[in-house]
C-alpha atoms as a PDB file:
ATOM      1  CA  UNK A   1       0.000   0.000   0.000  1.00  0.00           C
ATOM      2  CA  UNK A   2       1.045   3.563  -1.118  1.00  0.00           C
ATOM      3  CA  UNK A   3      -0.306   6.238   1.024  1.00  0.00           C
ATOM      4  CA  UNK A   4       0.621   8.858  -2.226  1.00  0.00           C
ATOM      5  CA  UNK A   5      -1.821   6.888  -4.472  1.00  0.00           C
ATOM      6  CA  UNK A   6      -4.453   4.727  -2.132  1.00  0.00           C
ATOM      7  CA  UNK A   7      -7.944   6.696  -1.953  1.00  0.00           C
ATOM      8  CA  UNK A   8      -9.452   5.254   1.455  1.00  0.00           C
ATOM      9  CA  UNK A   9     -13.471   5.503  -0.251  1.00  0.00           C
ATOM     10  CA  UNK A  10     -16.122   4.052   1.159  1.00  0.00           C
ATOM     11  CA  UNK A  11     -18.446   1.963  -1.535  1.00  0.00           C
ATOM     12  CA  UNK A  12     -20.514   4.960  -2.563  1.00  0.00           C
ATOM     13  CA  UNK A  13     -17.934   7.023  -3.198  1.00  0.00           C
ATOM     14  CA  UNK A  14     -16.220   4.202  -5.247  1.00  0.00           C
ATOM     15  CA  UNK A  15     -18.930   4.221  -7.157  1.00  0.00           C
ATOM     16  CA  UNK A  16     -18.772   7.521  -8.216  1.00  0.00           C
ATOM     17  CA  UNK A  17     -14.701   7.057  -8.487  1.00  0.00           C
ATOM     18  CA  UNK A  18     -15.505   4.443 -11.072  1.00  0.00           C
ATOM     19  CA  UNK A  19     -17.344   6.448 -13.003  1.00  0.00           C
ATOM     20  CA  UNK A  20     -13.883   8.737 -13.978  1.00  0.00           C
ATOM     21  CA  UNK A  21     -12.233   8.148 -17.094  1.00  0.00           C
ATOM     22  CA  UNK A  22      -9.172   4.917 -17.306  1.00  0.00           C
ATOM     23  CA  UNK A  23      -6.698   7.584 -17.789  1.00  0.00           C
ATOM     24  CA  UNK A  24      -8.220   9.441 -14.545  1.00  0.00           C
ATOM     25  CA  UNK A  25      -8.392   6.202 -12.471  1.00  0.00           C
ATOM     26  CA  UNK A  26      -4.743   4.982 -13.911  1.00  0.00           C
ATOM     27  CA  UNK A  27      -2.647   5.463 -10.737  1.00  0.00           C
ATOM     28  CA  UNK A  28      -4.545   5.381  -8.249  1.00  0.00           C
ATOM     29  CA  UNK A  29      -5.689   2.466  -5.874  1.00  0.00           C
ATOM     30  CA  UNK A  30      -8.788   2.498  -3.510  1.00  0.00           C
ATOM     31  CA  UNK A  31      -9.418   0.843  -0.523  1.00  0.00           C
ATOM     32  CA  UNK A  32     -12.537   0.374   0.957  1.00  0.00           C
ATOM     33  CA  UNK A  33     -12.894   2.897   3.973  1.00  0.00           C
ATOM     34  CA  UNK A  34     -14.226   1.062   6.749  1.00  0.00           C
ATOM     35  CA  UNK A  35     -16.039   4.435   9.244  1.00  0.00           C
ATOM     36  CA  UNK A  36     -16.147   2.710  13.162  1.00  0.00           C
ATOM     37  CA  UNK A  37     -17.927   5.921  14.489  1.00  0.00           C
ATOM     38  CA  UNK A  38     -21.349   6.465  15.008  1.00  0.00           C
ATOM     39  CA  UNK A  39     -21.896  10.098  14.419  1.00  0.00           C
ATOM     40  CA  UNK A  40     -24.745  12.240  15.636  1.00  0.00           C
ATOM     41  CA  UNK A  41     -25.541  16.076  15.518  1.00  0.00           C
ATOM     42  CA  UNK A  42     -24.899  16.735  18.958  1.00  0.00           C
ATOM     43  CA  UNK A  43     -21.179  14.887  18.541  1.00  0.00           C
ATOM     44  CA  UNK A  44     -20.513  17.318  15.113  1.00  0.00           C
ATOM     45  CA  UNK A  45     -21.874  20.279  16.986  1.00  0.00           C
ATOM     46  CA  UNK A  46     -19.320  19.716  19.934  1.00  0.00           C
ATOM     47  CA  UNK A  47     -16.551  19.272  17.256  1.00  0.00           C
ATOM     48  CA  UNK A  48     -17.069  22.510  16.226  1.00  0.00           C
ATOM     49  CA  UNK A  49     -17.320  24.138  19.499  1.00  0.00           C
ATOM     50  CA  UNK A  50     -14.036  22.763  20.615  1.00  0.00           C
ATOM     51  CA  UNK A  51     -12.100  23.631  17.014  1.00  0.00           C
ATOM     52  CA  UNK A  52      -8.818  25.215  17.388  1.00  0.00           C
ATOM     53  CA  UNK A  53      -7.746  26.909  14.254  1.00  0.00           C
ATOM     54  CA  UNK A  54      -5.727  29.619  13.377  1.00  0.00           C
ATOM     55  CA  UNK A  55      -7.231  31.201   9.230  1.00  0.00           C
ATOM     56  CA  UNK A  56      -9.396  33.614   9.484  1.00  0.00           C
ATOM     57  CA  UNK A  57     -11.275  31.906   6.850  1.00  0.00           C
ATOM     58  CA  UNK A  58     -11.968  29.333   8.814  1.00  0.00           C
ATOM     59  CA  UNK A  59     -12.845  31.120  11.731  1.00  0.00           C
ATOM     60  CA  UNK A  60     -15.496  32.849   9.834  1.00  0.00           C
ATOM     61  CA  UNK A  61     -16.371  29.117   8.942  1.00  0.00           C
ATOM     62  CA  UNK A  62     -16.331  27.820  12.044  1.00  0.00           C
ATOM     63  CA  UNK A  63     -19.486  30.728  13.282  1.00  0.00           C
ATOM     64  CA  UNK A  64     -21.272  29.816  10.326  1.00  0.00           C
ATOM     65  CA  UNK A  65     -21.092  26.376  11.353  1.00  0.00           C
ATOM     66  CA  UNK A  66     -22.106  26.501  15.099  1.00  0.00           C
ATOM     67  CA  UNK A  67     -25.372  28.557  13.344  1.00  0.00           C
ATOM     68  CA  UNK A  68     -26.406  26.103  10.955  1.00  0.00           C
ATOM     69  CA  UNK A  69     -28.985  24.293  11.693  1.00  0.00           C
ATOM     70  CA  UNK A  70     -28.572  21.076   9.829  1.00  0.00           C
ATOM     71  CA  UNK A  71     -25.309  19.306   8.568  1.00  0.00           C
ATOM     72  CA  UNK A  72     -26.704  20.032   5.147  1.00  0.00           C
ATOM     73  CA  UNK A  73     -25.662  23.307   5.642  1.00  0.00           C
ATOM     74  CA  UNK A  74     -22.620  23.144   7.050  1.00  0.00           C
ATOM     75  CA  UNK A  75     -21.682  20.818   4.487  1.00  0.00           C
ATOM     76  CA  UNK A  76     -22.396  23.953   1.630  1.00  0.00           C
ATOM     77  CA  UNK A  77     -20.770  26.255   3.941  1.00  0.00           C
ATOM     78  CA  UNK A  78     -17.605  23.548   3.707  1.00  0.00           C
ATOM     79  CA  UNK A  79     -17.958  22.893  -0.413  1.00  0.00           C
ATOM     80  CA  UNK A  80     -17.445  26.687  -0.585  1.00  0.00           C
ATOM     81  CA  UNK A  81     -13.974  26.240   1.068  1.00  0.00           C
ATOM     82  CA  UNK A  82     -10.313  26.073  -0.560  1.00  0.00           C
ATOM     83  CA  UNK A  83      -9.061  23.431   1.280  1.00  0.00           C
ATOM     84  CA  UNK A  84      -5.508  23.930  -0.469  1.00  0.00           C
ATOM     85  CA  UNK A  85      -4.718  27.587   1.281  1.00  0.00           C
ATOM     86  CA  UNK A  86      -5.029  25.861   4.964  1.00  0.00           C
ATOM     87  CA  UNK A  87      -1.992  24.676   6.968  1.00  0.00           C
ATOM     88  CA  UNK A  88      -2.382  20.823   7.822  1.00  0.00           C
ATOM     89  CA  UNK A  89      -3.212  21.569  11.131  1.00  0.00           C
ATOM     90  CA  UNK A  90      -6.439  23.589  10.099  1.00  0.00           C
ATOM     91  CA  UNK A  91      -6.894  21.128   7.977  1.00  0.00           C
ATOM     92  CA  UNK A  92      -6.920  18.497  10.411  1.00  0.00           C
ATOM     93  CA  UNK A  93      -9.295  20.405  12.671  1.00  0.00           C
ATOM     94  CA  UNK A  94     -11.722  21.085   9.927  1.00  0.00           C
ATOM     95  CA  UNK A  95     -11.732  17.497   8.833  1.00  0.00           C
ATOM     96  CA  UNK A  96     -12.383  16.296  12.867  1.00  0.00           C
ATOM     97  CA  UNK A  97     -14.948  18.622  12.435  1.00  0.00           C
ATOM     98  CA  UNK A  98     -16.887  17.851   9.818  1.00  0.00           C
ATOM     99  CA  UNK A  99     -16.823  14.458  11.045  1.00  0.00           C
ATOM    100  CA  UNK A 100     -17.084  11.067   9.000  1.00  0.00           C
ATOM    101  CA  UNK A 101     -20.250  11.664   7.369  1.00  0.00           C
ATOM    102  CA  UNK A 102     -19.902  15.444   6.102  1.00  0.00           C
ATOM    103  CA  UNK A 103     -16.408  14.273   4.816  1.00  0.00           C
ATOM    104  CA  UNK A 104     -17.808  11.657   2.739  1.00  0.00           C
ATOM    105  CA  UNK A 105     -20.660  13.592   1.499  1.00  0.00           C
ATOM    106  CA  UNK A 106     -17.855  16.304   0.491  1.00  0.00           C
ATOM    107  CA  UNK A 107     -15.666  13.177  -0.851  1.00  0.00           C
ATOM    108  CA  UNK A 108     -18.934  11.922  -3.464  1.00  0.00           C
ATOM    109  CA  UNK A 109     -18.614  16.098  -4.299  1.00  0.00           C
ATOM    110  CA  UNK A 110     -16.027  15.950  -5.361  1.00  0.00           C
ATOM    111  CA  UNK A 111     -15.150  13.099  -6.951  1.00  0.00           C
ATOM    112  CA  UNK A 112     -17.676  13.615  -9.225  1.00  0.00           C
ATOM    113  CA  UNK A 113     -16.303  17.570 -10.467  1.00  0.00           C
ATOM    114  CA  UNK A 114     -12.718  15.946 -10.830  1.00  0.00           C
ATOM    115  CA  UNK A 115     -11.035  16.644 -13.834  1.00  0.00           C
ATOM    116  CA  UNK A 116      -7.285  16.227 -13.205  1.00  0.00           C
ATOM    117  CA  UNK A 117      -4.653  13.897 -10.826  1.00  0.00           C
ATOM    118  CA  UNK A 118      -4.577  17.464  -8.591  1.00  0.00           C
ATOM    119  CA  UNK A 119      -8.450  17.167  -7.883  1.00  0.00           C
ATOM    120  CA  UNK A 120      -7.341  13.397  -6.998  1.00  0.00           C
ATOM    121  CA  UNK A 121      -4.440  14.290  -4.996  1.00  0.00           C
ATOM    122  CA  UNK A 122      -7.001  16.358  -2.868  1.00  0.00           C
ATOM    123  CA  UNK A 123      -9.499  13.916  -2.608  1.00  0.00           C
ATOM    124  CA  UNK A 124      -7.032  11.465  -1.424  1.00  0.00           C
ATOM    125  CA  UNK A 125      -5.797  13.840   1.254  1.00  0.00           C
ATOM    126  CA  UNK A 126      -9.114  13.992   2.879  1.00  0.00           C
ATOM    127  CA  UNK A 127      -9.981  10.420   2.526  1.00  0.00           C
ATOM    128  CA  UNK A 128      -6.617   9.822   4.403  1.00  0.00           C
ATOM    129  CA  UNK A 129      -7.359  12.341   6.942  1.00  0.00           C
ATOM    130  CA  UNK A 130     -11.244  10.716   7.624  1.00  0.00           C
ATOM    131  CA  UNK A 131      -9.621   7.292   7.687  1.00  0.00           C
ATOM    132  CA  UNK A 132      -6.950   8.540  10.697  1.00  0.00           C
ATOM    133  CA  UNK A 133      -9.600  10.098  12.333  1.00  0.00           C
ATOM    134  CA  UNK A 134     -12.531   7.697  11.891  1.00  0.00           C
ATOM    135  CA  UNK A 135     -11.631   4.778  10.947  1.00  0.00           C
ATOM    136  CA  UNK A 136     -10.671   1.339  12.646  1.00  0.00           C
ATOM    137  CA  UNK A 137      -8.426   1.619  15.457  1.00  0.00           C
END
């Protein structure tokens, strides 16, 4: 296994991998992402209460967030976001944030607007990230 190249999806969002071109798919190797936590809006809600991040962006996210009233809108309010201009630790933050389910939702996004190994190479950070964070210990 090569962490630079193995997508950690769960099976919906390999179905929507498989829908890329060969020459997108060439590469890369996915493994089925296996989530052992049980998420609820009260758990998310806390996350985001307790979020330690340092952009301004996503401070301005963060508000937004503790507002919303469902995760369906927090998870617009996170599709808006360029993930690339964050630091790894508010990266990490964001991503514990979101939570397993958000992340995924974000992940079938995503993966279905990709158009280049870069959109990949994003994808793949944040299916790493939700698999440290959520997946089997």
């Amino acid at each position: 296994m090569d962490d630079n190249t193995t997508l950690y999806l769960t099976d919906e969002e390999k179905t929507v991998f498989d829908k890329l071109s060969d020459e997108l798919k060439e590469g890369w190797t996915v493994e089925t992402a296996v989530i052992d936590y049980e998420e609820t809006p009260q758990k998310q809600r806390i996350r985001f209460d307790v979020m330690n991040i340092q952009s301004p962006a996503l401070q301005e996210f963060q508000e937004k967030a503790k507002e919303a009233k469902t995760k369906e809108e927090i998870e617009v309010l996170a599709a808006e976001l360029d993930f690339s201009s964050f630091n790894d630790v508010d990266l990490t933050e964001i991503f514990y944030a979101l939570g397993p389910v958000s992340i995924g939702i974000l992940i079938a996004q995503f993966l279905s607007g990709v158009q280049s190994d870069e959109d990949i190479q994003g994808i793949l950070g944040m299916s790493i990230i939700r698999n440290l964070l959520f997946g089997p210990k």
